[in-house]
Protein backbone atom coordinates (compact mmCIF):
# COMPACT_ATOMS: atom_id res chain seq x y z
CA UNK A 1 -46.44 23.54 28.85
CA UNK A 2 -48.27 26.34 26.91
CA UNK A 3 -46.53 30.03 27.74
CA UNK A 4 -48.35 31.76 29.85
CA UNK A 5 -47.41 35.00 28.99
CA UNK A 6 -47.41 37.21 26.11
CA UNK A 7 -44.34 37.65 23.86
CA UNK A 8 -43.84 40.90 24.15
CA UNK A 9 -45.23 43.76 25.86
CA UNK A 10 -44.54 47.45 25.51
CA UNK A 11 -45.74 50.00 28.57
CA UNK A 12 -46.47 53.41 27.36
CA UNK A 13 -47.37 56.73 28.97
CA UNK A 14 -50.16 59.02 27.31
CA UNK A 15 -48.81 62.00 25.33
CA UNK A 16 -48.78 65.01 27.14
CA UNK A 17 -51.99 66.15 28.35
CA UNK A 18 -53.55 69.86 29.05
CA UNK A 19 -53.23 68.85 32.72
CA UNK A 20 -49.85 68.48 32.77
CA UNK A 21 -49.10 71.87 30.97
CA UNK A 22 -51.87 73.25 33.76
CA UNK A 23 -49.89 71.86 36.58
CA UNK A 24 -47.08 73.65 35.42
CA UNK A 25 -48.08 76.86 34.50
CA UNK A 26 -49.74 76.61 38.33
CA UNK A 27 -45.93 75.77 39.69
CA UNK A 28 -44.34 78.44 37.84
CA UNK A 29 -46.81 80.81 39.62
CA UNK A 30 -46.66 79.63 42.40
CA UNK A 31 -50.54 78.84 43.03
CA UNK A 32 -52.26 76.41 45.27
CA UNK A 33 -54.83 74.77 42.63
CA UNK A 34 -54.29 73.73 38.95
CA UNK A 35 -56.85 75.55 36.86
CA UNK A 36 -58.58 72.77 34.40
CA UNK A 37 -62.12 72.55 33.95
CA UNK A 38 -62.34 68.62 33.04
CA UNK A 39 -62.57 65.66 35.23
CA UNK A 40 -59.51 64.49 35.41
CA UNK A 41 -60.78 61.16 33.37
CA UNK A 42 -61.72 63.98 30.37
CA UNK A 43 -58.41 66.05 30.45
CA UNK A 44 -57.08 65.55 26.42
CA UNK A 45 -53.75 65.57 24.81
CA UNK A 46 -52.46 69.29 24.55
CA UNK A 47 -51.38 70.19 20.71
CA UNK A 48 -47.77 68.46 21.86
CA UNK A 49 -48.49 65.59 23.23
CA UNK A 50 -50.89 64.65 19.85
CA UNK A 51 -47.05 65.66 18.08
CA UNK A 52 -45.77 62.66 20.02
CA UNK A 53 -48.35 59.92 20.09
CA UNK A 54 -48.24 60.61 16.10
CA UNK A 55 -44.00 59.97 16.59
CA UNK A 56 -44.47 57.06 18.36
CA UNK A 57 -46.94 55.14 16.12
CA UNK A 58 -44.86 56.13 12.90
CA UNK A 59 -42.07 54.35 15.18
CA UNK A 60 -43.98 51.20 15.64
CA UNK A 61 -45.47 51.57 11.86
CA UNK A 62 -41.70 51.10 10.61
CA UNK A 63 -41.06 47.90 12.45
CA UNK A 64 -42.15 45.03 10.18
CA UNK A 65 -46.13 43.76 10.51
CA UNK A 66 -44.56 40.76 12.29
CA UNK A 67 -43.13 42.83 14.80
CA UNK A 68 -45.77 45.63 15.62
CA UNK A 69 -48.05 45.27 18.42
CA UNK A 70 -51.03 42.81 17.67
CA UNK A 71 -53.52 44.12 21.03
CA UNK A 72 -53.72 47.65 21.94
CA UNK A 73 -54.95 47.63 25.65
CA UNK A 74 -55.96 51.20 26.79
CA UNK A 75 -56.73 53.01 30.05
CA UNK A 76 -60.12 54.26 29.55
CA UNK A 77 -59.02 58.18 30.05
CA UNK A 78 -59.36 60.31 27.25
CA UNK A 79 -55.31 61.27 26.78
CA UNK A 80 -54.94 57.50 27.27
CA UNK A 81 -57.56 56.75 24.83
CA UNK A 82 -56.17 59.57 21.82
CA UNK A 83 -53.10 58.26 22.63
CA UNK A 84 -54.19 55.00 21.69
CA UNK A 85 -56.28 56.11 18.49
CA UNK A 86 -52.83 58.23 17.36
CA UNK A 87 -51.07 54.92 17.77
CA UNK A 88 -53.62 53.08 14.97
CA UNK A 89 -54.17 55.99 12.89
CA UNK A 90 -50.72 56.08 12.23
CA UNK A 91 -49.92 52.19 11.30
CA UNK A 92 -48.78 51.34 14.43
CA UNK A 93 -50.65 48.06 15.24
CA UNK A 94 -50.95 45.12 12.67
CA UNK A 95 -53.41 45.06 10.23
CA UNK A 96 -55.99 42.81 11.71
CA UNK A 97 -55.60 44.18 14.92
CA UNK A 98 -59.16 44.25 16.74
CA UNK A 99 -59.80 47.56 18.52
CA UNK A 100 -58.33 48.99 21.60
CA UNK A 101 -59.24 46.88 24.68
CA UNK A 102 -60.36 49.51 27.61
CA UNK A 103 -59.45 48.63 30.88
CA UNK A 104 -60.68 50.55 33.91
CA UNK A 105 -57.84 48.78 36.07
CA UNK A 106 -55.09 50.82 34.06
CA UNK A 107 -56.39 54.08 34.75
CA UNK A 108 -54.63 57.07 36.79
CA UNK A 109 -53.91 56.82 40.44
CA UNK A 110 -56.85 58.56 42.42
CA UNK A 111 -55.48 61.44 44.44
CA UNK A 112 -59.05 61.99 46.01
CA UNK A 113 -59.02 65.26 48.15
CA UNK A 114 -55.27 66.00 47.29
CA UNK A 115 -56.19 66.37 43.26
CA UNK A 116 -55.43 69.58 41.42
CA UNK A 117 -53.24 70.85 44.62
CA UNK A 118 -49.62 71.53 43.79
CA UNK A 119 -47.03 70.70 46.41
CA UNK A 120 -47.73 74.06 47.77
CA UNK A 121 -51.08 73.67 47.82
CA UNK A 122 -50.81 70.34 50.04
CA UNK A 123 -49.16 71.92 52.37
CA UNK A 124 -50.99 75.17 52.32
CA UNK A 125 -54.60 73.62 51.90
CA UNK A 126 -53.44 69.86 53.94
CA UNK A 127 -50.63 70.04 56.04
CA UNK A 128 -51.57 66.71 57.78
CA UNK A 129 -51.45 64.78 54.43
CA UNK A 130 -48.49 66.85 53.62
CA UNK A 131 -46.84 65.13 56.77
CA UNK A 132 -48.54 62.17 56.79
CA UNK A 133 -47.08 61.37 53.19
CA UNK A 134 -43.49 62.29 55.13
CA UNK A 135 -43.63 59.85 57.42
CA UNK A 136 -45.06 56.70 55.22
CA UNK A 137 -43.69 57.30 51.90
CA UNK A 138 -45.62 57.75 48.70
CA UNK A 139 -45.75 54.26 48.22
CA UNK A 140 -47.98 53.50 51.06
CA UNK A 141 -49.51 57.02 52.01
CA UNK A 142 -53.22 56.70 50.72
CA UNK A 143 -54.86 60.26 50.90
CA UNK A 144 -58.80 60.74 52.31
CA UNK A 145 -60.71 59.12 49.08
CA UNK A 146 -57.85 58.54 46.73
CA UNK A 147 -55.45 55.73 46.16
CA UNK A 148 -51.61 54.74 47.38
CA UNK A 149 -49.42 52.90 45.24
CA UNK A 150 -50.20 49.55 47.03
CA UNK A 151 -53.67 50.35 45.92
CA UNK A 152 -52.88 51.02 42.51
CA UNK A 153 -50.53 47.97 42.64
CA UNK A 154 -53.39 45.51 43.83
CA UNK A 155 -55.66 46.06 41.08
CA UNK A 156 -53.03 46.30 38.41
CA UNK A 157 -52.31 41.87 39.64
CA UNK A 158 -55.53 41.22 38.07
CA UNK A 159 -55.19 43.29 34.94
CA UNK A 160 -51.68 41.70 34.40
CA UNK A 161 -53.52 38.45 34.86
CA UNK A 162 -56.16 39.40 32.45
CA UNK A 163 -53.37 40.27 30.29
CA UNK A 164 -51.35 36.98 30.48
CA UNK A 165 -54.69 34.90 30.21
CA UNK A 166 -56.30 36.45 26.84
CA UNK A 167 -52.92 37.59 25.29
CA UNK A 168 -50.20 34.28 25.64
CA UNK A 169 -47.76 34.79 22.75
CA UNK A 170 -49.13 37.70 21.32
CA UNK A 171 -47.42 41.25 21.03
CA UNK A 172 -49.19 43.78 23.06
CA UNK A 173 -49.12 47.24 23.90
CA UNK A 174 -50.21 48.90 26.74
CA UNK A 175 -51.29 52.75 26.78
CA UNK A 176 -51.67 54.26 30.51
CA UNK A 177 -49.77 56.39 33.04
CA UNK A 178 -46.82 57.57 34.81
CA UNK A 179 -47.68 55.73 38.36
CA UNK A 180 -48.90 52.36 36.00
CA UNK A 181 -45.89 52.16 34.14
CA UNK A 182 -43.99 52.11 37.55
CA UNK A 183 -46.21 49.98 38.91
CA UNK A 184 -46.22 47.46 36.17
CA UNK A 185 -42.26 47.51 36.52
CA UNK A 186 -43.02 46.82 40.36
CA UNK A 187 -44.86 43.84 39.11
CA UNK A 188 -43.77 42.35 36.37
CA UNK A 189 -39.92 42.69 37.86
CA UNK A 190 -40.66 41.36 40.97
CA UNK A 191 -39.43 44.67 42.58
CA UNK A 192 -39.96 45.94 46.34
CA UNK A 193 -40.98 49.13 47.65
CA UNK A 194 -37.28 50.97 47.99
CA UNK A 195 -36.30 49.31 44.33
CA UNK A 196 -39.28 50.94 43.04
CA UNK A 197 -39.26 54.39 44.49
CA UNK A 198 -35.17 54.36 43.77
CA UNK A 199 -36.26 53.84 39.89
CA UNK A 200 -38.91 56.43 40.41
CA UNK A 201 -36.49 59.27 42.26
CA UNK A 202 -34.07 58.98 38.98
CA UNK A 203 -36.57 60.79 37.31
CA UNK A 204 -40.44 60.99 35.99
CA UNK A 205 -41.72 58.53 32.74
CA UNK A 206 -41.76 60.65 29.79
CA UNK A 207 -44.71 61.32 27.88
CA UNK A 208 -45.19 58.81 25.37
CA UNK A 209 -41.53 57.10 26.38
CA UNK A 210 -41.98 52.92 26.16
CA UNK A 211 -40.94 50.50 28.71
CA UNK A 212 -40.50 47.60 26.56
CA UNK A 213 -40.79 43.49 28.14
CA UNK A 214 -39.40 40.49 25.68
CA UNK A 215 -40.86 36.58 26.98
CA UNK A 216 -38.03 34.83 28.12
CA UNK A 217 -38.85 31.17 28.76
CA UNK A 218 -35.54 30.40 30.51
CA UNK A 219 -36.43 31.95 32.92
CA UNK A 220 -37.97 29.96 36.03
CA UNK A 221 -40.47 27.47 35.37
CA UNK A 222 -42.69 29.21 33.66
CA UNK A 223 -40.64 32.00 31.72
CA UNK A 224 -41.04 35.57 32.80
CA UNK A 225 -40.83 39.13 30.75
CA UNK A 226 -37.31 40.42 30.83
CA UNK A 227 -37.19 43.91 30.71
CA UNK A 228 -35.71 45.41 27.52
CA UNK A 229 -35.62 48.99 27.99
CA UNK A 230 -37.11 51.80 29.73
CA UNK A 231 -38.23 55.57 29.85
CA UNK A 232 -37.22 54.83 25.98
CA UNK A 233 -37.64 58.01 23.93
CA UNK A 234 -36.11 57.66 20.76
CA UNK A 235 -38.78 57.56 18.39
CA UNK A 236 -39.82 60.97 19.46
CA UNK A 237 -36.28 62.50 19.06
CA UNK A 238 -36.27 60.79 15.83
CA UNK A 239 -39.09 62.42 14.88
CA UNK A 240 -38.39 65.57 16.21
CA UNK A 241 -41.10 65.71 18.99
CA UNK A 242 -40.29 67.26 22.29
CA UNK A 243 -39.68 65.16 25.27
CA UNK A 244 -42.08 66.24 27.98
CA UNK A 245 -41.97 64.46 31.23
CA UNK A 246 -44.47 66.36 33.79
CA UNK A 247 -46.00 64.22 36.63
CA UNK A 248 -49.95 64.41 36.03
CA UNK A 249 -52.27 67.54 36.57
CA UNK A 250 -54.11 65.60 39.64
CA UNK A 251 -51.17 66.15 41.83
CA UNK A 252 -47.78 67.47 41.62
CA UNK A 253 -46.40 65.17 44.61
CA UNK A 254 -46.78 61.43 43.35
């Protein structure tokens, strides 16, 4: 039976961004709204977060061409996308490795009217969502024109799908965001909703950290991706980048 999936995938999360150093310079002062011009879909990497993506693809340009990612599949937002172009600049990918594969399906979590509010400025601006959220969790709260987790979940089946389909024994790397990569590990691990938000509560995905899948065909009928590490940040400590980990400028409550 041909493998259905590919033989190894590695999950990263964009390098920091100018929204996340927004979102906390609006904490620290304790204001309502996160002051950045950009749609969230144009917010770049801040001068740090271009630090690590360069880290990170030096880390994957040291591995052997046999073992660096072959596909580069890419949300389409900009951080995700210069993220992505740091990653081939700097030798990451093999050398015949066709150009980043956009995918609309990997993109951030809509927070629809609840982006750019803090937490204060949730419950300041929406106390209703502020409670709603309370009482169903984030995992299933879905705020007036944005997205829940489920939601974010349901269309990340078919790009995993996509994935498996075009990709089957190949070595690919994903580039996309903090609420994806959880997602993914939801997914791919076969996890449910308190698993998931237990892995989340230990702490937030770290800007260009990898969550790193190996095929293992014993594994069921079919084989399945075993999970090899995760929130995985040495390659920026090796390279002396700093580890940021701030949730997203769109929100500060996930």
């Amino acid at each position: 039976m041909a493998q259905r999936w590919p033989d190894r995938i590695w999950i990263v999360r964009h390098g920091e961004s100018a929204g996340n150093v927004a979102r906390v310079a609006a904490d620290k002062a304790g204001l309502a709204r996160i002051d950045i011009a950009e749609r969230d879909v144009d917010v770049p990497l801040s001068d740090l977060g271009h630090e690590q993506a360069e880290a990170l693809g030096a880390w994957f340009a040291a591995k052997p061409e046999n073992e660096r990612p072959e596909v580069l599949v890419s949300s389409p937002y900009v951080r995700a996308r210069q993220t992505s172009d740091i990653i081939r600049q700097s030798g990451g990918l093999t050398q015949d490795a066709p150009a980043a594969y956009l995918d609309e399906r990997l993109r951030e979590k809509e927070f629809g009217i609840l982006d750019r509010l803090t937490t204060a400025g949730i419950r300041e601006l929406h106390p209703e969502q502020f409670e709603f959220r309370r009482i169903l969790g984030k995992f299933y709260h879905r705020p007036p024109a944005g997205e829940s987790w489920c939601d974010v979940i349901l269309r990340l089946r078919s790009a995993v799908d996509t994935i498996s389909l075009h990709y089957s024994g190949k070595r690919v790397v994903i580039v996309a965001h903090q609420v994806v990569v959880l997602c993914m590990r939801y997914l791919l691990e076969n996890l449910d909703e308190e698993q998931i938000l237990a892995i989340d509560r230990e702490g937030d995905v770290a800007n260009c950290a990898i969550t790193e899948y190996a095929f293992d065909p014993t594994e069921g009928p079919d084989g399945a991706m075993k999970l090899q590490r995760y929130n995985f940040v040495a390659p920026l400590e090796r390279a002396g980048a700093p580890v940021t980990d701030e949730p997203d400028a769109a929100v500060a409550v996930r």
